[in-house]
PDB file of N, CA and C in Angstrom:
ATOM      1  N   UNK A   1     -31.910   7.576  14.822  1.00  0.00           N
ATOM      2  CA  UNK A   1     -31.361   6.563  13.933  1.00  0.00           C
ATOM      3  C   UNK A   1     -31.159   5.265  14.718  1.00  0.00           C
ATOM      4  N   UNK A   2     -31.534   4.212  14.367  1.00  0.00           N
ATOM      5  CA  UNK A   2     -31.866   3.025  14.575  1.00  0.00           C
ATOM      6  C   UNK A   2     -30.349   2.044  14.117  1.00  0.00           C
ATOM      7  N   UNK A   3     -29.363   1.124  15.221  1.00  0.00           N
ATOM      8  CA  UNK A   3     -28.277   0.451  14.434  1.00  0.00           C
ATOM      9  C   UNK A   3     -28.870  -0.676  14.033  1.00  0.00           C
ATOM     10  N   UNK A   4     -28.254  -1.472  13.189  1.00  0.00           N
ATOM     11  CA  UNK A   4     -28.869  -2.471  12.332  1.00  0.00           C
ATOM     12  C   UNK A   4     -28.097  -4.063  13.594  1.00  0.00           C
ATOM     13  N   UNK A   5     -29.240  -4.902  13.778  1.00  0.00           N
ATOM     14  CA  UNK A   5     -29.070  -5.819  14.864  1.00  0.00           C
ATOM     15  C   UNK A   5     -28.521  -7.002  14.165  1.00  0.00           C
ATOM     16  N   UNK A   6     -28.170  -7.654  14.782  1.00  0.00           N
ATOM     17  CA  UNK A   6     -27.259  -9.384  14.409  1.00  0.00           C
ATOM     18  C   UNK A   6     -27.943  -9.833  14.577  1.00  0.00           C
ATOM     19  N   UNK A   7     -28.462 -11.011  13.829  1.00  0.00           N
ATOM     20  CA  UNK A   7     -29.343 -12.280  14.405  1.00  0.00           C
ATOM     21  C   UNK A   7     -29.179 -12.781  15.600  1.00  0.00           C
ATOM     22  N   UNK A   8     -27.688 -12.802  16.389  1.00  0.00           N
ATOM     23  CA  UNK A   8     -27.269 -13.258  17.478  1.00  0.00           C
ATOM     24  C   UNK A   8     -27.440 -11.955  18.623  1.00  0.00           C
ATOM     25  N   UNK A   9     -27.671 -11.164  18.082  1.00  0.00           N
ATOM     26  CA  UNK A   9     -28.541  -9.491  18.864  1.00  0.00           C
ATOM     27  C   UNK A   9     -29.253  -9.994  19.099  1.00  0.00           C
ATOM     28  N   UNK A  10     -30.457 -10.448  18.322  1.00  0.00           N
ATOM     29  CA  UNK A  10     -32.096 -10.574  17.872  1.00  0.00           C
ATOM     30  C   UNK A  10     -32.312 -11.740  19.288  1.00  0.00           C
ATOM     31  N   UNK A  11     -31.802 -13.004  19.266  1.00  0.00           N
ATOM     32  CA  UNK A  11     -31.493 -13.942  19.977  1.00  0.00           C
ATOM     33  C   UNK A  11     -31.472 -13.604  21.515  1.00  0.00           C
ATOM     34  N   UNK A  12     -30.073 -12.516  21.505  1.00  0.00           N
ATOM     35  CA  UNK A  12     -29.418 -12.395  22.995  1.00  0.00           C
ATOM     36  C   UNK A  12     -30.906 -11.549  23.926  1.00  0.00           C
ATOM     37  N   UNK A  13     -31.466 -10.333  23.119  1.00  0.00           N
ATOM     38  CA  UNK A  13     -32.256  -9.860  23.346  1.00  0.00           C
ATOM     39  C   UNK A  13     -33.676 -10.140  23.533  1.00  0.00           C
ATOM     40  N   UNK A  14     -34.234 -11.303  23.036  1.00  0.00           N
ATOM     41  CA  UNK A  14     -35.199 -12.232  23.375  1.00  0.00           C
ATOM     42  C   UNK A  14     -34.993 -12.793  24.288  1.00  0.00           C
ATOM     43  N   UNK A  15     -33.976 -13.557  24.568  1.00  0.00           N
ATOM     44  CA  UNK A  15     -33.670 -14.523  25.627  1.00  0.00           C
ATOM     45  C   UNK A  15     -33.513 -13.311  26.846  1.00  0.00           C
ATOM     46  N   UNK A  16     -32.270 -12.589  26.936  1.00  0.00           N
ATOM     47  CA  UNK A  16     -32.821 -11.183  28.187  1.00  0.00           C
ATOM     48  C   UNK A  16     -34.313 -10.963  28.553  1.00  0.00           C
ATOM     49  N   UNK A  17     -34.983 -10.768  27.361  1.00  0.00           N
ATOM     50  CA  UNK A  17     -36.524 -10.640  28.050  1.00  0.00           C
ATOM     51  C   UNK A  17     -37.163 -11.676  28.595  1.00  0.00           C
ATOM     52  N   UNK A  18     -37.051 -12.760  27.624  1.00  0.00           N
ATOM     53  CA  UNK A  18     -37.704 -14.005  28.908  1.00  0.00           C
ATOM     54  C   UNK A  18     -36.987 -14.829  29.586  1.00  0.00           C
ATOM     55  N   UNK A  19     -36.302 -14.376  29.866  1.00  0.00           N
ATOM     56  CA  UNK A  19     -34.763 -14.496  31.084  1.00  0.00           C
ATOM     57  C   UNK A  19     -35.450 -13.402  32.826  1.00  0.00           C
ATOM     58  N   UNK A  20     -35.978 -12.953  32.397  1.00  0.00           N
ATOM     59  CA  UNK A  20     -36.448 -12.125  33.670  1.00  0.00           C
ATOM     60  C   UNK A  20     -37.666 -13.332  33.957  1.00  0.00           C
ATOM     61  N   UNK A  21     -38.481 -14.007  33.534  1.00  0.00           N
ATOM     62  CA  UNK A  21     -40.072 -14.307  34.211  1.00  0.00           C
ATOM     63  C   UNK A  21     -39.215 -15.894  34.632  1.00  0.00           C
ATOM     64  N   UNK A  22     -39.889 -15.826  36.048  1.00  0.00           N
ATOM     65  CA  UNK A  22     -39.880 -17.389  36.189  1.00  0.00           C
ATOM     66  C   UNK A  22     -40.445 -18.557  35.597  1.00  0.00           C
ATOM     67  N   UNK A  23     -41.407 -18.475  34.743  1.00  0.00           N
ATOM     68  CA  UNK A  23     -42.116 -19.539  33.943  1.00  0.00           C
ATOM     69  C   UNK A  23     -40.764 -19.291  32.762  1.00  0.00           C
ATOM     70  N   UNK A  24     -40.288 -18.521  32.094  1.00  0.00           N
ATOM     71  CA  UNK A  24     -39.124 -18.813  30.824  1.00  0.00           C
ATOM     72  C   UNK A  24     -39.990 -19.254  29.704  1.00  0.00           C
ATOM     73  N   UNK A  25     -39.390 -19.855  28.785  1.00  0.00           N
ATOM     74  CA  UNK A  25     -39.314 -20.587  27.411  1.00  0.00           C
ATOM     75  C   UNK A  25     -40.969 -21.339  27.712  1.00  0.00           C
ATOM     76  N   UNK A  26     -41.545 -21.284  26.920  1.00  0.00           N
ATOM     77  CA  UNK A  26     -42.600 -22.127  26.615  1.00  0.00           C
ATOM     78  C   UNK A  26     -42.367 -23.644  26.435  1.00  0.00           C
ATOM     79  N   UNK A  27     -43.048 -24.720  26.512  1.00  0.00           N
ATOM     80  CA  UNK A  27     -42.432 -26.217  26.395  1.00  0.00           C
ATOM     81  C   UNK A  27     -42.792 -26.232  24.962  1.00  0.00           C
ATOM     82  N   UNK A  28     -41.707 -26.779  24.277  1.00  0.00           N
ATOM     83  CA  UNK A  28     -41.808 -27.208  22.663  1.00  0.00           C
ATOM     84  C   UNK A  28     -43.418 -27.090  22.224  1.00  0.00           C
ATOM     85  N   UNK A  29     -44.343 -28.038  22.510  1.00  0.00           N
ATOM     86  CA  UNK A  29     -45.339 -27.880  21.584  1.00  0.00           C
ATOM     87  C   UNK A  29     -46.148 -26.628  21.794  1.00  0.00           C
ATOM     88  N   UNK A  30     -46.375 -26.005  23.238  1.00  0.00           N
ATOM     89  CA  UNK A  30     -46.814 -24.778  23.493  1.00  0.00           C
ATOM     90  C   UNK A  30     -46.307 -23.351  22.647  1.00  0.00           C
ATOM     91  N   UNK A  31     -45.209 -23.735  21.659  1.00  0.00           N
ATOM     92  CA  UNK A  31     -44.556 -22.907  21.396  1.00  0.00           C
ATOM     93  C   UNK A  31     -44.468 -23.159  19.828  1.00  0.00           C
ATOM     94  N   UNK A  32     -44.705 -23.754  19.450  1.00  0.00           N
ATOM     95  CA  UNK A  32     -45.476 -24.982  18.154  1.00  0.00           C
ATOM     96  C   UNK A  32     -46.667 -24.475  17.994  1.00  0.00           C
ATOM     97  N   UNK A  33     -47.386 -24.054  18.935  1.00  0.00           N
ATOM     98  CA  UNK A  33     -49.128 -23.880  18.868  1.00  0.00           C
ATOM     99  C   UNK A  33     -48.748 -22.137  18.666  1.00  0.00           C
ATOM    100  N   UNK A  34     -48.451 -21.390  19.239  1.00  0.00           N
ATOM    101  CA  UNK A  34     -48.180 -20.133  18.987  1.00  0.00           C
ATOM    102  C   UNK A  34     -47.678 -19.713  17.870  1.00  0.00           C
ATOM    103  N   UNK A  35     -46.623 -20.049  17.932  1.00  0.00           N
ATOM    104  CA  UNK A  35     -46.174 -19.691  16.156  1.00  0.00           C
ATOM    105  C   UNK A  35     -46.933 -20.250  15.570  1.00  0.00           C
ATOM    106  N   UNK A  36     -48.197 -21.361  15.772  1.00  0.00           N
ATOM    107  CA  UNK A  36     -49.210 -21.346  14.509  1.00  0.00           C
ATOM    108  C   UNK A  36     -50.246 -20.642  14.398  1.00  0.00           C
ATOM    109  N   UNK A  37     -50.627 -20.246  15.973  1.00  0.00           N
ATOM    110  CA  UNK A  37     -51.247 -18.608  16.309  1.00  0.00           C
ATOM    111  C   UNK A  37     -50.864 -17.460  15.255  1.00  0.00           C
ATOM    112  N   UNK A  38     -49.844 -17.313  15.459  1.00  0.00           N
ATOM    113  CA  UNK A  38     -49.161 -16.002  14.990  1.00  0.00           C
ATOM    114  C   UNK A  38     -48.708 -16.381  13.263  1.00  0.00           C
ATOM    115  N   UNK A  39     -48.483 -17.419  13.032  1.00  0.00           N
ATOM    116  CA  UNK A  39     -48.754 -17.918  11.402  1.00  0.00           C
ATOM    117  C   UNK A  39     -49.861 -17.415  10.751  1.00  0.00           C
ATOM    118  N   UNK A  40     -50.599 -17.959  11.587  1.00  0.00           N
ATOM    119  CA  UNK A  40     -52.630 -17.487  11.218  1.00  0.00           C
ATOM    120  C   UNK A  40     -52.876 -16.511  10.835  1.00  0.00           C
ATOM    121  N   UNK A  41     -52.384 -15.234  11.933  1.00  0.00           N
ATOM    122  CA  UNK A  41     -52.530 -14.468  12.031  1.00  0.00           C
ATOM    123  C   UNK A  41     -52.070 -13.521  11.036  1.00  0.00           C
ATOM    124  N   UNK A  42     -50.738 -13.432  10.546  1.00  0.00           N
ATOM    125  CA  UNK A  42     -50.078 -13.219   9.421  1.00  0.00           C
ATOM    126  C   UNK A  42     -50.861 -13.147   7.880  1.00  0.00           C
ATOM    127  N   UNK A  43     -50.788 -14.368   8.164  1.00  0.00           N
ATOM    128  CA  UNK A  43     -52.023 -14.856   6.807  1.00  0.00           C
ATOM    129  C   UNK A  43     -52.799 -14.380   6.792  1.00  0.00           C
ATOM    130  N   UNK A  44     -53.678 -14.463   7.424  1.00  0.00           N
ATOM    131  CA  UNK A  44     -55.237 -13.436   7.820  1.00  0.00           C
ATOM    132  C   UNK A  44     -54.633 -12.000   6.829  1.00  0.00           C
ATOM    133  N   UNK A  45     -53.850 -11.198   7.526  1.00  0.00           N
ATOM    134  CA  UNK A  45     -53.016 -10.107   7.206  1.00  0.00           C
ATOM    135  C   UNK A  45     -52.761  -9.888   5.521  1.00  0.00           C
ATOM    136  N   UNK A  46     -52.216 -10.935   5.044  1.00  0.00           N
ATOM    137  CA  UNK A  46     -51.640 -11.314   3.960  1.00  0.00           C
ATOM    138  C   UNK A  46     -52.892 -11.065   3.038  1.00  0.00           C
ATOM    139  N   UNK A  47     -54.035 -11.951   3.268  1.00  0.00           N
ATOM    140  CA  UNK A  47     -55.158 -11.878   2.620  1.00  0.00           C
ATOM    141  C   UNK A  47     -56.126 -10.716   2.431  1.00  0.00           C
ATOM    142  N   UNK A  48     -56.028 -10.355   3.493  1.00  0.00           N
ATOM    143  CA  UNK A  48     -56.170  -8.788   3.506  1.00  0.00           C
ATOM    144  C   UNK A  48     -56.174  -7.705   2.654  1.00  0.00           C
ATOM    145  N   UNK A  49     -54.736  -7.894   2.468  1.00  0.00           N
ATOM    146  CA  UNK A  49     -53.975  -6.840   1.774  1.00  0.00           C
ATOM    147  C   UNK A  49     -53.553  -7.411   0.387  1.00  0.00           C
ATOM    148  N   UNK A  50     -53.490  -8.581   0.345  1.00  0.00           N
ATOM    149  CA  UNK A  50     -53.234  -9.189  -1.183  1.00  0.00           C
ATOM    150  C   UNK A  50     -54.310 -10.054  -1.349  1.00  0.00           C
ATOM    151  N   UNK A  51     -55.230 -10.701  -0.737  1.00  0.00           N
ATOM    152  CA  UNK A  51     -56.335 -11.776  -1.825  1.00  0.00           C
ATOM    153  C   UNK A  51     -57.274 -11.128  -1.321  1.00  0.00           C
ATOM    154  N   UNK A  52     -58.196 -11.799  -2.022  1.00  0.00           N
ATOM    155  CA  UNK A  52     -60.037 -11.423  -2.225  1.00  0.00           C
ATOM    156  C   UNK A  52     -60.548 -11.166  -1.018  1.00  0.00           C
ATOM    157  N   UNK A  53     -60.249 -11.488  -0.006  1.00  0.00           N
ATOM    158  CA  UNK A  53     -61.148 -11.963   1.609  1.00  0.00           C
ATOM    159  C   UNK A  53     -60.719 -10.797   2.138  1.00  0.00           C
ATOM    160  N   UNK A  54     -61.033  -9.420   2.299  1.00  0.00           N
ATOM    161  CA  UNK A  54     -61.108  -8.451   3.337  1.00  0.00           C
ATOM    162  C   UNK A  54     -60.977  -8.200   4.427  1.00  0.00           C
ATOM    163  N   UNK A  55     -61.308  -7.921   5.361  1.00  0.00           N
ATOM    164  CA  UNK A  55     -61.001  -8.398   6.759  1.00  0.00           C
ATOM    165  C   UNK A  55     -62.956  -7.237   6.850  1.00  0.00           C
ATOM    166  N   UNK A  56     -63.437  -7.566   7.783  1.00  0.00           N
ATOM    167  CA  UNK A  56     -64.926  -7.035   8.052  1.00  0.00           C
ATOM    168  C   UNK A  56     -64.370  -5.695   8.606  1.00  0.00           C
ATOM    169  N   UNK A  57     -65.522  -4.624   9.023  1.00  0.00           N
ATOM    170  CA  UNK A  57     -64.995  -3.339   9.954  1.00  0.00           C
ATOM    171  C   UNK A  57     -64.777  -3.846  11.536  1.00  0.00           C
ATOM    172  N   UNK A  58     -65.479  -4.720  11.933  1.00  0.00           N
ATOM    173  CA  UNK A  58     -65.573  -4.905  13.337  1.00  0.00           C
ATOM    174  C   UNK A  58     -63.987  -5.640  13.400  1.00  0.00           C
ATOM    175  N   UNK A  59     -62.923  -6.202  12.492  1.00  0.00           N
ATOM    176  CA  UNK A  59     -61.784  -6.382  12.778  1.00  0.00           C
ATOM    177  C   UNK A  59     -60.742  -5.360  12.906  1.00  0.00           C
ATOM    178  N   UNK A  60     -60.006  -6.044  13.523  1.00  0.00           N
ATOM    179  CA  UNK A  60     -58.510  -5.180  14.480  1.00  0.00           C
ATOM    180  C   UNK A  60     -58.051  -5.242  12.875  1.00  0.00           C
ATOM    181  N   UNK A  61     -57.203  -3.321  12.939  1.00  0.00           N
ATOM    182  CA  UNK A  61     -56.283  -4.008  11.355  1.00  0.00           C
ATOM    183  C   UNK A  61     -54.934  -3.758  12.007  1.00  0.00           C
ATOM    184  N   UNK A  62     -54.187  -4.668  11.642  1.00  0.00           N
ATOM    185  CA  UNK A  62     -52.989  -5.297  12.042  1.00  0.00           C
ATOM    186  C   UNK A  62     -52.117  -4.580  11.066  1.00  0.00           C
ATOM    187  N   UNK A  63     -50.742  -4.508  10.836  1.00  0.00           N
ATOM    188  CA  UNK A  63     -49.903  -4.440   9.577  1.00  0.00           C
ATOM    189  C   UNK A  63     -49.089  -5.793   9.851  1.00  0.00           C
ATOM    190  N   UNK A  64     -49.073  -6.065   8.104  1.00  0.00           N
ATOM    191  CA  UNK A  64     -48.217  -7.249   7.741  1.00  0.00           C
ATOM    192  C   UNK A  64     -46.667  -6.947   8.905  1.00  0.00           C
ATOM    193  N   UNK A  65     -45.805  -5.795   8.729  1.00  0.00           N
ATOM    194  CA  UNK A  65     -44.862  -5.592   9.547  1.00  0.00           C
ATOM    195  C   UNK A  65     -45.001  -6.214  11.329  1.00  0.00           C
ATOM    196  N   UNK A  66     -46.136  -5.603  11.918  1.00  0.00           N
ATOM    197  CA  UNK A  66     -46.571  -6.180  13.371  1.00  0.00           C
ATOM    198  C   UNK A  66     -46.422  -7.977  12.860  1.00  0.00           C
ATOM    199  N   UNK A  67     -47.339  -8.120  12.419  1.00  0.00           N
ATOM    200  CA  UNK A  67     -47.668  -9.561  12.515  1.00  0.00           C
ATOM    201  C   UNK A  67     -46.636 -10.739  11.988  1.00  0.00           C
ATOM    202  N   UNK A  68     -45.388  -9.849  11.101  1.00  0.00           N
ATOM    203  CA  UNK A  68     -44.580 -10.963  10.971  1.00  0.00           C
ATOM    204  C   UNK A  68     -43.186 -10.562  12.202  1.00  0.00           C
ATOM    205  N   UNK A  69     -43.009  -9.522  13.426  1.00  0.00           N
ATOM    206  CA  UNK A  69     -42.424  -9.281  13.958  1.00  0.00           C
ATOM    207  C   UNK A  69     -43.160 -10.243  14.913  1.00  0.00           C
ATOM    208  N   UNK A  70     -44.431 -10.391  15.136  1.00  0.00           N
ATOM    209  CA  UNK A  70     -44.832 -11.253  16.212  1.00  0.00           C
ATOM    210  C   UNK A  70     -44.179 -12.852  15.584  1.00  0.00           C
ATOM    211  N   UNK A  71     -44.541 -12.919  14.996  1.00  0.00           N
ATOM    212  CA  UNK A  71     -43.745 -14.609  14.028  1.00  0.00           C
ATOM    213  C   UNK A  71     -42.824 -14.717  14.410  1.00  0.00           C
ATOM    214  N   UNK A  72     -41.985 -13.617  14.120  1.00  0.00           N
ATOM    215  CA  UNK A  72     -40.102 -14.018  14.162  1.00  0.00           C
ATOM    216  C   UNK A  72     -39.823 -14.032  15.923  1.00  0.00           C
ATOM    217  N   UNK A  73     -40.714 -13.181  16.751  1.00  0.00           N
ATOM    218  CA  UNK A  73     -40.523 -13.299  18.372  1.00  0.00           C
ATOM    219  C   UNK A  73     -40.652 -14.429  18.394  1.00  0.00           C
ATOM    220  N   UNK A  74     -41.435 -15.383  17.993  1.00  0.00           N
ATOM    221  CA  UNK A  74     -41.727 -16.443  19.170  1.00  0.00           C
ATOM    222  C   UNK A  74     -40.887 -17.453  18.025  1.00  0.00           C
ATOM    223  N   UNK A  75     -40.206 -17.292  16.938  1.00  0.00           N
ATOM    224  CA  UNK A  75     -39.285 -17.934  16.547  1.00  0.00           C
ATOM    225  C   UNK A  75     -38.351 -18.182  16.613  1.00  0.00           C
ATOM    226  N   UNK A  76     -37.952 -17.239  17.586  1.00  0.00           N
ATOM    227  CA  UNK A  76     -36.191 -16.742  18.388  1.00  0.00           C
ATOM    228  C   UNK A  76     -36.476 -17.143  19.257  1.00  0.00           C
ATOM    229  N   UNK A  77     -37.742 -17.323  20.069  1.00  0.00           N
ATOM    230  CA  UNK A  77     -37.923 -18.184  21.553  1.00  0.00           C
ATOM    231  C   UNK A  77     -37.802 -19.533  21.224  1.00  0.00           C
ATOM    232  N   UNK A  78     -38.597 -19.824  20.337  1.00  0.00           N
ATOM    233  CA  UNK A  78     -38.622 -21.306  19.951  1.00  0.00           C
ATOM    234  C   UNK A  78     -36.847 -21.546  19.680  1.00  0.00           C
ATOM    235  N   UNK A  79     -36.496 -20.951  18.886  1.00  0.00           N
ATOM    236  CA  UNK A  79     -35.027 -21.305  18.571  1.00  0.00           C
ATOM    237  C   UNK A  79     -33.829 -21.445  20.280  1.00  0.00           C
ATOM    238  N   UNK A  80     -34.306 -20.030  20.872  1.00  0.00           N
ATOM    239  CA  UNK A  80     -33.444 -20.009  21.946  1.00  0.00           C
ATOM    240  C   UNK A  80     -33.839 -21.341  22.952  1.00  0.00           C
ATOM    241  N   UNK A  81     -35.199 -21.737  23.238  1.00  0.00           N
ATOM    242  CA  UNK A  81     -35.398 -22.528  24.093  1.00  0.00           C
ATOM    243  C   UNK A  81     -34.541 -24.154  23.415  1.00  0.00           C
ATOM    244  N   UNK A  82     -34.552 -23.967  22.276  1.00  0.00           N
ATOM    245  CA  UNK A  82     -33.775 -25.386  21.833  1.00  0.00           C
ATOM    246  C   UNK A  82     -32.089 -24.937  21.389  1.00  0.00           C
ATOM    247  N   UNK A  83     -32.167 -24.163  21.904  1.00  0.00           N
ATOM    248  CA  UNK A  83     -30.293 -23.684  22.023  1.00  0.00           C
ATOM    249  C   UNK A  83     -29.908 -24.145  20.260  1.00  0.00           C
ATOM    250  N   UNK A  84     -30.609 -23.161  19.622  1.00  0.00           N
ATOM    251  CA  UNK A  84     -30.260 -23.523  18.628  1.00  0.00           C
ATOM    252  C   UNK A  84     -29.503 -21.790  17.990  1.00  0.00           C
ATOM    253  N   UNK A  85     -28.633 -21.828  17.225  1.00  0.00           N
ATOM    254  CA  UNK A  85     -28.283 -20.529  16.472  1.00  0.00           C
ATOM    255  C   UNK A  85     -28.448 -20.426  15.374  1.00  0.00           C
ATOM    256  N   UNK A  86     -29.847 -19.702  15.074  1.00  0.00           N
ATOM    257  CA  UNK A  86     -30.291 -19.172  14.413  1.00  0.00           C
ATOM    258  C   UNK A  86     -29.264 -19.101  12.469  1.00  0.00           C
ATOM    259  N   UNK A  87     -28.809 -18.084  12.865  1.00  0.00           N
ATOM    260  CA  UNK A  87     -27.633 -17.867  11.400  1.00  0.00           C
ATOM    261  C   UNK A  87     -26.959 -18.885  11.528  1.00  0.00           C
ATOM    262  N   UNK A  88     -26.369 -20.465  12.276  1.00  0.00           N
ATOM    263  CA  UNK A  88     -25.743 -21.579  11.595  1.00  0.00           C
ATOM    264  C   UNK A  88     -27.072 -21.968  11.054  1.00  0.00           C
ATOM    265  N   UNK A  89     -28.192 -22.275  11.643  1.00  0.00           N
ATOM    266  CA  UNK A  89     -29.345 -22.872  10.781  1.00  0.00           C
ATOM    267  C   UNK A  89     -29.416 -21.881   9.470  1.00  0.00           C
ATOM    268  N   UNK A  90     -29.395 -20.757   9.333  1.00  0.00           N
ATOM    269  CA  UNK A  90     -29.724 -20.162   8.282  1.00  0.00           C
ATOM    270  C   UNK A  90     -28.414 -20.273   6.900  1.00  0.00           C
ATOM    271  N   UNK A  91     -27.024 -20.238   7.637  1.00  0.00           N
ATOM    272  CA  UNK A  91     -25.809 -20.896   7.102  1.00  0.00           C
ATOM    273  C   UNK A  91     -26.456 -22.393   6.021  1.00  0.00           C
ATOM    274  N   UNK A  92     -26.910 -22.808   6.876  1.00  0.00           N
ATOM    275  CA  UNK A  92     -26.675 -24.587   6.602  1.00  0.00           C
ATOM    276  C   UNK A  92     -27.841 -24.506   5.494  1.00  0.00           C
ATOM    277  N   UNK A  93     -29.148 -24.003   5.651  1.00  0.00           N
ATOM    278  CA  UNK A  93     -29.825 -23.934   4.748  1.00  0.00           C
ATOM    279  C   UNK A  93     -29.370 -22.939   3.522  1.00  0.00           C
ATOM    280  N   UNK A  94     -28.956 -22.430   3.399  1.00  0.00           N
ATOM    281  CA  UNK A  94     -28.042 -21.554   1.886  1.00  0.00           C
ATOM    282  C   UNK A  94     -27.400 -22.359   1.496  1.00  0.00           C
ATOM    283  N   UNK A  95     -26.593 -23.143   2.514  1.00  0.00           N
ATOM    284  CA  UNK A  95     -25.742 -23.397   1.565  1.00  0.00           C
ATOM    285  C   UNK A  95     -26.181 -25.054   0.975  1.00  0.00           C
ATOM    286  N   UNK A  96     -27.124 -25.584   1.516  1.00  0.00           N
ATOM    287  CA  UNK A  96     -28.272 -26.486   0.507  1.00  0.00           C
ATOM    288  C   UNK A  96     -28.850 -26.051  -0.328  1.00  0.00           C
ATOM    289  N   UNK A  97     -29.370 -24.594  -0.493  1.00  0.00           N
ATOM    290  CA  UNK A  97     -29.606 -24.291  -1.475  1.00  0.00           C
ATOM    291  C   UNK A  97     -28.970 -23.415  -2.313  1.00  0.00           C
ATOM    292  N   UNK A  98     -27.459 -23.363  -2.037  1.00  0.00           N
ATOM    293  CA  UNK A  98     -26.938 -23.076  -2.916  1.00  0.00           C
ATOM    294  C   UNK A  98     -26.321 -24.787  -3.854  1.00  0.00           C
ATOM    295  N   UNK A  99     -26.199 -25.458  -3.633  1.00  0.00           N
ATOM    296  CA  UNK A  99     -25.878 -26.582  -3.760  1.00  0.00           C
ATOM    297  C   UNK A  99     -26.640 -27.754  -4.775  1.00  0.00           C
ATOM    298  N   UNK A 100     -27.866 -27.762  -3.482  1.00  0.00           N
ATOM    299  CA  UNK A 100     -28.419 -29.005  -3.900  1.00  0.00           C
ATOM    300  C   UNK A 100     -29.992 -28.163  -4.902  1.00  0.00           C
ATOM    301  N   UNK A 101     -30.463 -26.867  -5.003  1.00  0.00           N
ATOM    302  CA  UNK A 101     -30.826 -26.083  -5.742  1.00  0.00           C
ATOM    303  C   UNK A 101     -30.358 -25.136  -7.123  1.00  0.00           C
ATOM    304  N   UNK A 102     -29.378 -25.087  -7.260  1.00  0.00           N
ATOM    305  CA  UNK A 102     -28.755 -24.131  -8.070  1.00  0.00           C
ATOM    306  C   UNK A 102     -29.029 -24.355  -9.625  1.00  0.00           C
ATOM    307  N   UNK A 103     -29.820 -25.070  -9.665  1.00  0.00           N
ATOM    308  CA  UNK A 103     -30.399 -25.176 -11.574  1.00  0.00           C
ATOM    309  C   UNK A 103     -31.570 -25.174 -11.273  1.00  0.00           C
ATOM    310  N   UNK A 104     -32.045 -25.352 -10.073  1.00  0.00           N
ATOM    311  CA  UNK A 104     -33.435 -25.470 -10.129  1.00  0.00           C
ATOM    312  C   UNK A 104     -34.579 -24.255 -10.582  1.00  0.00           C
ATOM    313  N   UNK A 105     -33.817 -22.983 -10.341  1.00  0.00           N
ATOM    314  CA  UNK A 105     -34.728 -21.809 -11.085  1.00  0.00           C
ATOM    315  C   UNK A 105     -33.771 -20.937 -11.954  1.00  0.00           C
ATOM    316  N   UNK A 106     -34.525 -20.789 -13.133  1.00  0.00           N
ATOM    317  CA  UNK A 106     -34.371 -19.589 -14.166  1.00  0.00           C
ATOM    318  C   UNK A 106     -33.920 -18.022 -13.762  1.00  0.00           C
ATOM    319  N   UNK A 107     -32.243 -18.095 -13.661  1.00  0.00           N
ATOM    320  CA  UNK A 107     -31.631 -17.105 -13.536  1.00  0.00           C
ATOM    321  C   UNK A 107     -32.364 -15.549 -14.252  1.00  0.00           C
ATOM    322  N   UNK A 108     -31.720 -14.962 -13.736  1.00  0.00           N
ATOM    323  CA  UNK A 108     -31.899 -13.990 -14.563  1.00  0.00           C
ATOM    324  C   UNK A 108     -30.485 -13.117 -15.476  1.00  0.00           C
ATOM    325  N   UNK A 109     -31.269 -12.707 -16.547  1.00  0.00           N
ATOM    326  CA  UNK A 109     -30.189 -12.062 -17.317  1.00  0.00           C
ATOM    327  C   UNK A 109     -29.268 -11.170 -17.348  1.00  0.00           C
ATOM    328  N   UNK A 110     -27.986 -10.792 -17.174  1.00  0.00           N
ATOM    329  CA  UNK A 110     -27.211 -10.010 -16.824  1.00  0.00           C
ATOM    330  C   UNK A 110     -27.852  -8.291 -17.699  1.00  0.00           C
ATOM    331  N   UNK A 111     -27.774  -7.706 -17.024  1.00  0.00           N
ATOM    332  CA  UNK A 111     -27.923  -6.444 -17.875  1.00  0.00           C
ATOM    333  C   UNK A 111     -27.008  -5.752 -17.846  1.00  0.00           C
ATOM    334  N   UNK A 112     -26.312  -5.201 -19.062  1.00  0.00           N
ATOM    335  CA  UNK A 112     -25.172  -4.270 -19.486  1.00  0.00           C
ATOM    336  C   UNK A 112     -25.150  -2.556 -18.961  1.00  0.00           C
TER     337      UNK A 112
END
């Protein structure tokens, strides 16, 4: 059985791992270019498994799960290298869209 991690887990534990190599954190745009690596890559995935475009036999098959765990790694690097915390960014965006969104989509109906 597996415990369920904190975003600030997710964080501490990224940063521990590239806390050991002397090169560290990637420089901003190097790290910009990867997560658009690993964006790609996703997508590719996505299409796959939900649109028309297949992937050939001679391709690697990936799962959507791998490929958006690779996303969110180098998104917690990107985040940690700019000392940023994660859940206040995720805070601050809710609560814009709880705010400055909240008529903008068609609730749904209470069911009895």
């Amino acid at each position: 059985m597996t415990t369920e991690k904190t975003i600030q887990t997710l964080q501490k534990e990224v940063d521990d791992y590239i806390g050991q190599f002397k090169e560290g954190y990637f420089p901003p745009f190097e790290m910009l270019a990867r997560m658009t690596e690993e964006l790609g890559e996703l997508s590719r995935e996505v299409q796959h498994v939900h649109g028309i475009k297949k992937k050939k036999s001679s391709e690697a098959q990936k799962s959507l799960e791998e490929e958006l765990g690779d996303l969110l790694f180098v998104l917690i690097c990107f985040a940690n290298a700019e000392k940023i915390d994660i859940q206040r960014a995720h805070d601050r965006v809710m609560d814009k869209f709880n705010s400055r969104d909240k008529n903008r989509w068609t609730l749904k109906e209470e069911q009895s």
